[in-house]
C-alpha atoms as a PDB file:
ATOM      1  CA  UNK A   1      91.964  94.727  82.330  1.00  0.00           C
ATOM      2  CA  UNK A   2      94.440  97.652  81.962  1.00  0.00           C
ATOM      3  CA  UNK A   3      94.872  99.569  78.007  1.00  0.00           C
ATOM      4  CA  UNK A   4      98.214 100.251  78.363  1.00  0.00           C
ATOM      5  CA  UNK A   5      99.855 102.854  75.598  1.00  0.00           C
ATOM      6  CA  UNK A   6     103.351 105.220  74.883  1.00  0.00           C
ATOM      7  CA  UNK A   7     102.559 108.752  74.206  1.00  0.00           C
ATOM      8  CA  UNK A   8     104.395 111.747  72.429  1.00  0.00           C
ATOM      9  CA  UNK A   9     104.059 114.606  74.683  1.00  0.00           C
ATOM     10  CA  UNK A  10     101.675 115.977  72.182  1.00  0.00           C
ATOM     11  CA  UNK A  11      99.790 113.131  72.397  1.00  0.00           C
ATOM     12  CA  UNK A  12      99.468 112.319  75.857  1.00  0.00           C
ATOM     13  CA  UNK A  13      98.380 116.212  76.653  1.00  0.00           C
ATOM     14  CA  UNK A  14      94.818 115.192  76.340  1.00  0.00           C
ATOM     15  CA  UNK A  15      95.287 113.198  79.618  1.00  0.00           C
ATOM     16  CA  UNK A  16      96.836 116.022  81.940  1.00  0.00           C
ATOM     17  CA  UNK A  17      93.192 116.041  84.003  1.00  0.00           C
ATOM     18  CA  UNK A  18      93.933 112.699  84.967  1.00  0.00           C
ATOM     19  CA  UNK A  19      97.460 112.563  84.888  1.00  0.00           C
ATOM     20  CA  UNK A  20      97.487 115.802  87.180  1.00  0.00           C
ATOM     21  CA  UNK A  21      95.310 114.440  90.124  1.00  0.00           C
ATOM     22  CA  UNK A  22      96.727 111.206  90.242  1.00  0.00           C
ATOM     23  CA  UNK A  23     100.520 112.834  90.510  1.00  0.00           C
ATOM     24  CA  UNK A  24      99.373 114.820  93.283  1.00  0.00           C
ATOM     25  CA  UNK A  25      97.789 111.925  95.352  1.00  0.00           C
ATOM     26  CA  UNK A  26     100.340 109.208  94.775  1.00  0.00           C
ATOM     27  CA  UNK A  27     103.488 111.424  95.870  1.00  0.00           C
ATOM     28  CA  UNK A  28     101.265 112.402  99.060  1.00  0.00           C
ATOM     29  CA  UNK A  29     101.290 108.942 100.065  1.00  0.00           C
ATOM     30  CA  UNK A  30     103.842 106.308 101.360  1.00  0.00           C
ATOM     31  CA  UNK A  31     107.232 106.550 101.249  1.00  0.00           C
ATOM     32  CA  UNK A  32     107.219 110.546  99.586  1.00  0.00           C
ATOM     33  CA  UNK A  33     104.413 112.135 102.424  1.00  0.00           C
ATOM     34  CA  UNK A  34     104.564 115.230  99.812  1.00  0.00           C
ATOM     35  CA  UNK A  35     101.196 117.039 100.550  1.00  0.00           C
ATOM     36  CA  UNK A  36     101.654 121.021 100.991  1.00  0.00           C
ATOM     37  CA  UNK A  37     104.810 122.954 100.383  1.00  0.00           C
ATOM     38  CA  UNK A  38     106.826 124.076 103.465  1.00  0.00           C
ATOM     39  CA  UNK A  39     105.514 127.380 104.717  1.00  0.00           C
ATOM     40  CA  UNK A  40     109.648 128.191 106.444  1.00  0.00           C
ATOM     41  CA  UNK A  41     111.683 131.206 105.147  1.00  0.00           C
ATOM     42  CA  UNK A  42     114.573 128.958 105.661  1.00  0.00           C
ATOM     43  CA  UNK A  43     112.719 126.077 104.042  1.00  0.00           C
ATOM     44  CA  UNK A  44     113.418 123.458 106.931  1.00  0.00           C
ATOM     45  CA  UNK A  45     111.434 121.270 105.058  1.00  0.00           C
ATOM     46  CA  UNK A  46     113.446 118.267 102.874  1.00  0.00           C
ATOM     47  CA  UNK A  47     112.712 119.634  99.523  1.00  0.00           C
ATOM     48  CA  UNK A  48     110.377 122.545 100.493  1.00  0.00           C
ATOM     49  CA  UNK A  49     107.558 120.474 100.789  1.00  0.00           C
ATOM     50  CA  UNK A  50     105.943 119.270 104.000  1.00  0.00           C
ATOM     51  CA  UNK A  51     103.754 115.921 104.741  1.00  0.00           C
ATOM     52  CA  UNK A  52     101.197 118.099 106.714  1.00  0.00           C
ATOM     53  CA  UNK A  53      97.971 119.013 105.439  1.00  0.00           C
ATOM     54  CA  UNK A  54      96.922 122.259 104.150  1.00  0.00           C
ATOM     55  CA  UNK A  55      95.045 124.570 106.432  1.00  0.00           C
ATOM     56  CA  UNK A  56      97.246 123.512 109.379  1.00  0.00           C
ATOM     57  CA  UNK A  57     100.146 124.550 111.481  1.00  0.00           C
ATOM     58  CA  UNK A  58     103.826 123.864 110.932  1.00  0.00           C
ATOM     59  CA  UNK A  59     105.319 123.027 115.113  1.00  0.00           C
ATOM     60  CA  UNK A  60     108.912 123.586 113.942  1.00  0.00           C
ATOM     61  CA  UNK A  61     107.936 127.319 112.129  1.00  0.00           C
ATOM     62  CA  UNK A  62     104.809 128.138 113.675  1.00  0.00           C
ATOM     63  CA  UNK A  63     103.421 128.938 109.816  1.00  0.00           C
ATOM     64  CA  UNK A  64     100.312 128.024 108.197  1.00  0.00           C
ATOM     65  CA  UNK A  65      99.918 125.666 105.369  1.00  0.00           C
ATOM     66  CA  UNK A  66      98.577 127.125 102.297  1.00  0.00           C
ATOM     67  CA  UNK A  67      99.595 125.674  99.350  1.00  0.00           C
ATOM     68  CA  UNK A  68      99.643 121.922  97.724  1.00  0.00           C
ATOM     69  CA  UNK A  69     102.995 120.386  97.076  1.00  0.00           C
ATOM     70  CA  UNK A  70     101.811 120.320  93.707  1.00  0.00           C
ATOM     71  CA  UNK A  71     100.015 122.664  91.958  1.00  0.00           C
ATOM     72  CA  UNK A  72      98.113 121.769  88.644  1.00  0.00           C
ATOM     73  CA  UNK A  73      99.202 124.566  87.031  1.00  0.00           C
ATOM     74  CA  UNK A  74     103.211 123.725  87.647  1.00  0.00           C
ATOM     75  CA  UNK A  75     102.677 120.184  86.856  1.00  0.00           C
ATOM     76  CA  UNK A  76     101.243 121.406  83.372  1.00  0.00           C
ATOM     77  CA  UNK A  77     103.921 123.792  82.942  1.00  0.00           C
ATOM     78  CA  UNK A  78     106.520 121.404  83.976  1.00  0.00           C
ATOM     79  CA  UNK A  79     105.648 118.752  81.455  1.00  0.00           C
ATOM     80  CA  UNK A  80     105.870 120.912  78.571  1.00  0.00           C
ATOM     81  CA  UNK A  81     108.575 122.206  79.609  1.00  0.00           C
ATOM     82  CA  UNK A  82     110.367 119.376  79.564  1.00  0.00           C
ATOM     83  CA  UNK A  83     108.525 118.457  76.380  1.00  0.00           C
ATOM     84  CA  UNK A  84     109.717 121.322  74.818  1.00  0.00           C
ATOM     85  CA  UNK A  85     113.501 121.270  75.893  1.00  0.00           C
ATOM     86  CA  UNK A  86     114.074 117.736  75.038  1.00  0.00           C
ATOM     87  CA  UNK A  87     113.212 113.990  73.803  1.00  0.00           C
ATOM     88  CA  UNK A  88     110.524 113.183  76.261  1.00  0.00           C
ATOM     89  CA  UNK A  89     108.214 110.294  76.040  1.00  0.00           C
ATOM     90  CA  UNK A  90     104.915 108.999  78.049  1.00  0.00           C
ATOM     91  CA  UNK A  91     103.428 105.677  79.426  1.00  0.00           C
ATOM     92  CA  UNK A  92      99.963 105.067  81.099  1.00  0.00           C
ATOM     93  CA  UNK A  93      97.848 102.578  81.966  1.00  0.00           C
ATOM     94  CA  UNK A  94      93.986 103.081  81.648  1.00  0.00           C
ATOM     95  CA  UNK A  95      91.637 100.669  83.667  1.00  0.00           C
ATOM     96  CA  UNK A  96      87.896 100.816  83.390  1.00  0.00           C
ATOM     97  CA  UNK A  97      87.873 103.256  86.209  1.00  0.00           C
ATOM     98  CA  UNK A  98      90.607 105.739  85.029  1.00  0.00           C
ATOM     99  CA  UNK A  99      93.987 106.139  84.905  1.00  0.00           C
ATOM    100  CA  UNK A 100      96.045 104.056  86.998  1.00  0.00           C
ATOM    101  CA  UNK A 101      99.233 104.598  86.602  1.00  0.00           C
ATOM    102  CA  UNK A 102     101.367 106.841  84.530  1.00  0.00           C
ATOM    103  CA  UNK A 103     105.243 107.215  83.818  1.00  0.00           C
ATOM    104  CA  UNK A 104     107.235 110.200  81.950  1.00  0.00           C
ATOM    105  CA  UNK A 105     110.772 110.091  80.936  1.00  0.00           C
ATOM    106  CA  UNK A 106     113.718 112.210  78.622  1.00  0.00           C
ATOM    107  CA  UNK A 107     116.803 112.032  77.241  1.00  0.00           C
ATOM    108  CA  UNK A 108     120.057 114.214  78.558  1.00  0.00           C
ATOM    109  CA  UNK A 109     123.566 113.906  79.624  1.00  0.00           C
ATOM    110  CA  UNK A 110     124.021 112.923  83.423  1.00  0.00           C
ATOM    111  CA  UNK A 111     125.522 116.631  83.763  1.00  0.00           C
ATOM    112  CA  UNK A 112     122.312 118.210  82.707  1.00  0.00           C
ATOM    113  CA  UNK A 113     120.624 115.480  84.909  1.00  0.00           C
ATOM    114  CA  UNK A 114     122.613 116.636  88.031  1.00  0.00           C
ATOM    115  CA  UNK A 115     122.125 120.254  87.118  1.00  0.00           C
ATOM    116  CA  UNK A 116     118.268 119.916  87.192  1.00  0.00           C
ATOM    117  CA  UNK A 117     117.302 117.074  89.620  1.00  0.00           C
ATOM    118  CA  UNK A 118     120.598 117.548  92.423  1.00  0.00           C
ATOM    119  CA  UNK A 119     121.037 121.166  92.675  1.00  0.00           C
ATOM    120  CA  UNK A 120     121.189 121.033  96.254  1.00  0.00           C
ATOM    121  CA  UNK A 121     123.834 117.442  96.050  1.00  0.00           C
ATOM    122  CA  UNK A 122     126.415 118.931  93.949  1.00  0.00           C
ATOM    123  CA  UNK A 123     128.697 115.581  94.871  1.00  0.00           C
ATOM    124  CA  UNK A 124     126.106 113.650  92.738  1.00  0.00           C
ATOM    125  CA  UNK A 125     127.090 115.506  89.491  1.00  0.00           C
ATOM    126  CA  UNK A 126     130.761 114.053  90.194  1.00  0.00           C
ATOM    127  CA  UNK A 127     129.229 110.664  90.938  1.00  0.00           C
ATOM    128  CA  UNK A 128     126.881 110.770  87.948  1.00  0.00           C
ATOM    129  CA  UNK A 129     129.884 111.620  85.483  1.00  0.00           C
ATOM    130  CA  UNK A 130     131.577 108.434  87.317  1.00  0.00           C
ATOM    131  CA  UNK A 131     128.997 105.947  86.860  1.00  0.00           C
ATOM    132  CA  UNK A 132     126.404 106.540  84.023  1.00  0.00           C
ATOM    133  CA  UNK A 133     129.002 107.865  82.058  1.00  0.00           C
ATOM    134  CA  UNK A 134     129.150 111.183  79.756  1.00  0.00           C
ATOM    135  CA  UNK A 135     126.866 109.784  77.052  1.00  0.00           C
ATOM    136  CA  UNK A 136     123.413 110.990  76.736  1.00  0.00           C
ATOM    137  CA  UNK A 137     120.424 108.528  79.178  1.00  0.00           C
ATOM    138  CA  UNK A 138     117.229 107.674  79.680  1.00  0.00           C
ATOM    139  CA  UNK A 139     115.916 109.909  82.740  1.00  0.00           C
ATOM    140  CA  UNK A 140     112.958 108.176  84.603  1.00  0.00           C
ATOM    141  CA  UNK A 141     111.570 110.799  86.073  1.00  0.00           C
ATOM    142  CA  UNK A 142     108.562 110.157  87.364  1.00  0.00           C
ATOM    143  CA  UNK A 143     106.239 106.985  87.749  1.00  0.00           C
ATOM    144  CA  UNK A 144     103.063 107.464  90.213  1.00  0.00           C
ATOM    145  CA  UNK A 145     100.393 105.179  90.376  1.00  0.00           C
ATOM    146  CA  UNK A 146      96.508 105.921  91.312  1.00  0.00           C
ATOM    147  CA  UNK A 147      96.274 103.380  94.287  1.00  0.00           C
ATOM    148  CA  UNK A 148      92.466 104.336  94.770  1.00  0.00           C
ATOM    149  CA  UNK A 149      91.748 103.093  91.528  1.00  0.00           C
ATOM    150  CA  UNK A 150      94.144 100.445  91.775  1.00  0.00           C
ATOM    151  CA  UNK A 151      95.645  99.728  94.993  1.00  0.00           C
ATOM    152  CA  UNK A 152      97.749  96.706  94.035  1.00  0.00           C
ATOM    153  CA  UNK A 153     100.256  95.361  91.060  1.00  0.00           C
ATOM    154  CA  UNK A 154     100.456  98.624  89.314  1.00  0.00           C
ATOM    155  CA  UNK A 155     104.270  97.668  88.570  1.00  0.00           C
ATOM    156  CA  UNK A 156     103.470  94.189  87.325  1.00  0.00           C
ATOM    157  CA  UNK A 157     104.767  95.595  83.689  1.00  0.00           C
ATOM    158  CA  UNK A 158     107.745  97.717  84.516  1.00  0.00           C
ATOM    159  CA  UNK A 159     110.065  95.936  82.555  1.00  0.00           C
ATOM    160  CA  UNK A 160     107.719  96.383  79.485  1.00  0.00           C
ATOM    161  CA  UNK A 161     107.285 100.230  79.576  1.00  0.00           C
ATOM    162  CA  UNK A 162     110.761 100.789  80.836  1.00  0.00           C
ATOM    163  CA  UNK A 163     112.238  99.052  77.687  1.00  0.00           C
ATOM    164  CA  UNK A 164     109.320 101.034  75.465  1.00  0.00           C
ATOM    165  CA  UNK A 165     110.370 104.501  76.663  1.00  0.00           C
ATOM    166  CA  UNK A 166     113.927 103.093  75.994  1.00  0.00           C
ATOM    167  CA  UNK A 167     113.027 102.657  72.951  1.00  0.00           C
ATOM    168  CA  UNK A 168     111.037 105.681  71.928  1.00  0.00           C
ATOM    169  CA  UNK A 169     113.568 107.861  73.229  1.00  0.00           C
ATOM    170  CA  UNK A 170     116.560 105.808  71.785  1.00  0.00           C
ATOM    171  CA  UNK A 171     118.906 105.224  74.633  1.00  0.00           C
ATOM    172  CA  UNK A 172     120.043 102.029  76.261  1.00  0.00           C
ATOM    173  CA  UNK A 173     120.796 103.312  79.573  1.00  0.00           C
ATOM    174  CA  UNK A 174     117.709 104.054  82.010  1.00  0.00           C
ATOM    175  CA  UNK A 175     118.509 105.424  85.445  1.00  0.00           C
ATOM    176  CA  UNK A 176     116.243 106.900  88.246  1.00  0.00           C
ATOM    177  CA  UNK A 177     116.069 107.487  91.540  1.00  0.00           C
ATOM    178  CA  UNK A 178     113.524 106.384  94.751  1.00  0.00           C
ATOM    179  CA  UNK A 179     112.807 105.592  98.124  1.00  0.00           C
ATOM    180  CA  UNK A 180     109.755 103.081  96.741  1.00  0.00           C
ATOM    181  CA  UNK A 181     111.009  99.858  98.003  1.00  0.00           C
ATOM    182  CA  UNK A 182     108.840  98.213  94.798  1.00  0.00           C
ATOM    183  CA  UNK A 183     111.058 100.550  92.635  1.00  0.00           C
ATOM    184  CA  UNK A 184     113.961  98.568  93.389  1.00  0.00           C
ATOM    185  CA  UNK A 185     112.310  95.031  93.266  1.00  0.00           C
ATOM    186  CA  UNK A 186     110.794  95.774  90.119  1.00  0.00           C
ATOM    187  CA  UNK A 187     113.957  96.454  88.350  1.00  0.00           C
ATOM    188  CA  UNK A 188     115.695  93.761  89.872  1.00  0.00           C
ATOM    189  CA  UNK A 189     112.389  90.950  89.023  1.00  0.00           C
ATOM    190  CA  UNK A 190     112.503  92.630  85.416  1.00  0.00           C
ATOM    191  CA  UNK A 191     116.234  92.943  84.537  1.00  0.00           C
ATOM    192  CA  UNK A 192     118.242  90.769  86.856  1.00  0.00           C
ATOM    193  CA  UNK A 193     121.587  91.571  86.645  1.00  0.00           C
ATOM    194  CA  UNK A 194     121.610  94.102  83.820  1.00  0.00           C
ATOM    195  CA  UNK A 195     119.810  96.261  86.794  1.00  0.00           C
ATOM    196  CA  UNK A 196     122.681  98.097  89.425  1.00  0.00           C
ATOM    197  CA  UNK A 197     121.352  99.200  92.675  1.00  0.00           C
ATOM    198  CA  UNK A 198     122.718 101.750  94.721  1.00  0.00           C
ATOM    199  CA  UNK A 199     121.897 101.967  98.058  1.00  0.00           C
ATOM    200  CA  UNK A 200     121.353 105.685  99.615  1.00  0.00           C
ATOM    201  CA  UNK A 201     122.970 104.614 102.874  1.00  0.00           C
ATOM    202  CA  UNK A 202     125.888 103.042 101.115  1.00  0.00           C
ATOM    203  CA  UNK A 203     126.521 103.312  97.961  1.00  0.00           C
ATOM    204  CA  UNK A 204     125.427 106.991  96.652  1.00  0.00           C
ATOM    205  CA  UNK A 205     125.400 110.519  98.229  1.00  0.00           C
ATOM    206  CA  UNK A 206     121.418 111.096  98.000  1.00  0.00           C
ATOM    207  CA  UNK A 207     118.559 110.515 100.490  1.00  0.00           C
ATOM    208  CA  UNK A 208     117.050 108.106  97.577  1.00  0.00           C
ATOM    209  CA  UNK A 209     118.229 104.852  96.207  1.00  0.00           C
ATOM    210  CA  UNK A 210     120.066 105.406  92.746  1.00  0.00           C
ATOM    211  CA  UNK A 211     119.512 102.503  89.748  1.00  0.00           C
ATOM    212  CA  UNK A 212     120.746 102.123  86.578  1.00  0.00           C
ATOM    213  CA  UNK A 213     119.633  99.579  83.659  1.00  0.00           C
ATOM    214  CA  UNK A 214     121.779  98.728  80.505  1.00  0.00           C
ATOM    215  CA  UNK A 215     119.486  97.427  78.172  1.00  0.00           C
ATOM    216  CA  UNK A 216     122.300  96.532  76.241  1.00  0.00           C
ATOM    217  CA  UNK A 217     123.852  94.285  77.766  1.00  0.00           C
ATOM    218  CA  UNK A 218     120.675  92.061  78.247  1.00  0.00           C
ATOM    219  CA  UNK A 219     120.615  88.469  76.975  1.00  0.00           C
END
């Protein structure tokens, strides 16, 4: 049985020791492969980072792997950054064993969204301004999941905490983007048709699906 519980910022800073590892594990998994960050002067790598593991040698640059895609000390920094900047709020869930699965998201304009998360897309600011709209959103940023702890159903309440940080943060539009194929039936499962999905290969100009829910126009 999971405790399950929206934080502040402030209060979920407590948890960083176990928020920290499990962000770092679950993005160097399936479909993200994020373990060490790419070792290229001309950053070859999609995103900088690399799926290899640290202590070995690139093929493509001939460099050695040094450092983790994900340091604890930027993850730290990053959080309270964003805690700091703007309305941010916090979900985990907390099984017996530890946490197993955690989920941070803010409030901003889709142009500050593009600025931040597409700098290398600049199409997707046009695209954002087009579809979201100009009004201020829900960002999901990130939700990762501690699949040693719990391999299975750790999005069996997405529509729950998705509608809490909605609600926290005072928005009724929630948009993210993925390449978890779960991500995308999770939304659809949770909020039917209030739920748009845009495919990468069609629909959007990112390597990641796009979705956006508008709680208000639930039933």
């Amino acid at each position: 049985m999971s405790e399950c519980n929206f934080y502040t910022p402030e209060e979920v800073r407590p948890l960083y020791g176990e928020i920290v590892p499990a962000y770092q594990a679950a993005f160097s998994g399936e479909p993200w492969y994020e373990v060490s960050k790419c070792a290229d002067q001309l950053k070859r790598c999609v995103g900088g980072l690399s799926s290899l593991a640290i202590g070995t040698t690139c093929e493509l640059c001939g460099n050695r792997l040094t450092q983790p895609a994900y340091e604890a000390g930027e993850l730290t920094e990053r959080f309270d950054t964003l805690a700091n900047s703007r309305p941010t709020a916090w979900y985990t869930e907390i099984n017996s064993d530890g946490l197993t699965l955690a989920a941070i998201a803010w409030k901003a304009t889709p142009s500050v969204i593009a600025e931040e998360k597409y700098p290398d897309v600049p199409v997707m600011e046009r695209w954002l301004e087009a579809n979201p709209g100009d009004n201020e959103i829900i960002w999901l940023d990130e939700v990762f999941a501690n699949k040693n702890l719990k391999p299975q159903g750790n999005l069996q309440n997405f529509g729950k905490f998705v509608t809490g940080l909605a609600g926290m943060l005072e928005a009724q539009t929630v948009a993210y983007r993925t390449k978890e194929p779960r991500m995308l039936t999770a939304a659809k499962r949770d909020f039917k048709q209030v739920a748009t999905i845009f495919n990468r290969k069609t629909d959007v100009p990112d390597r990641r699906d796009f979705i956006i829910i508008r709680l208000d126009k639930e039933q």
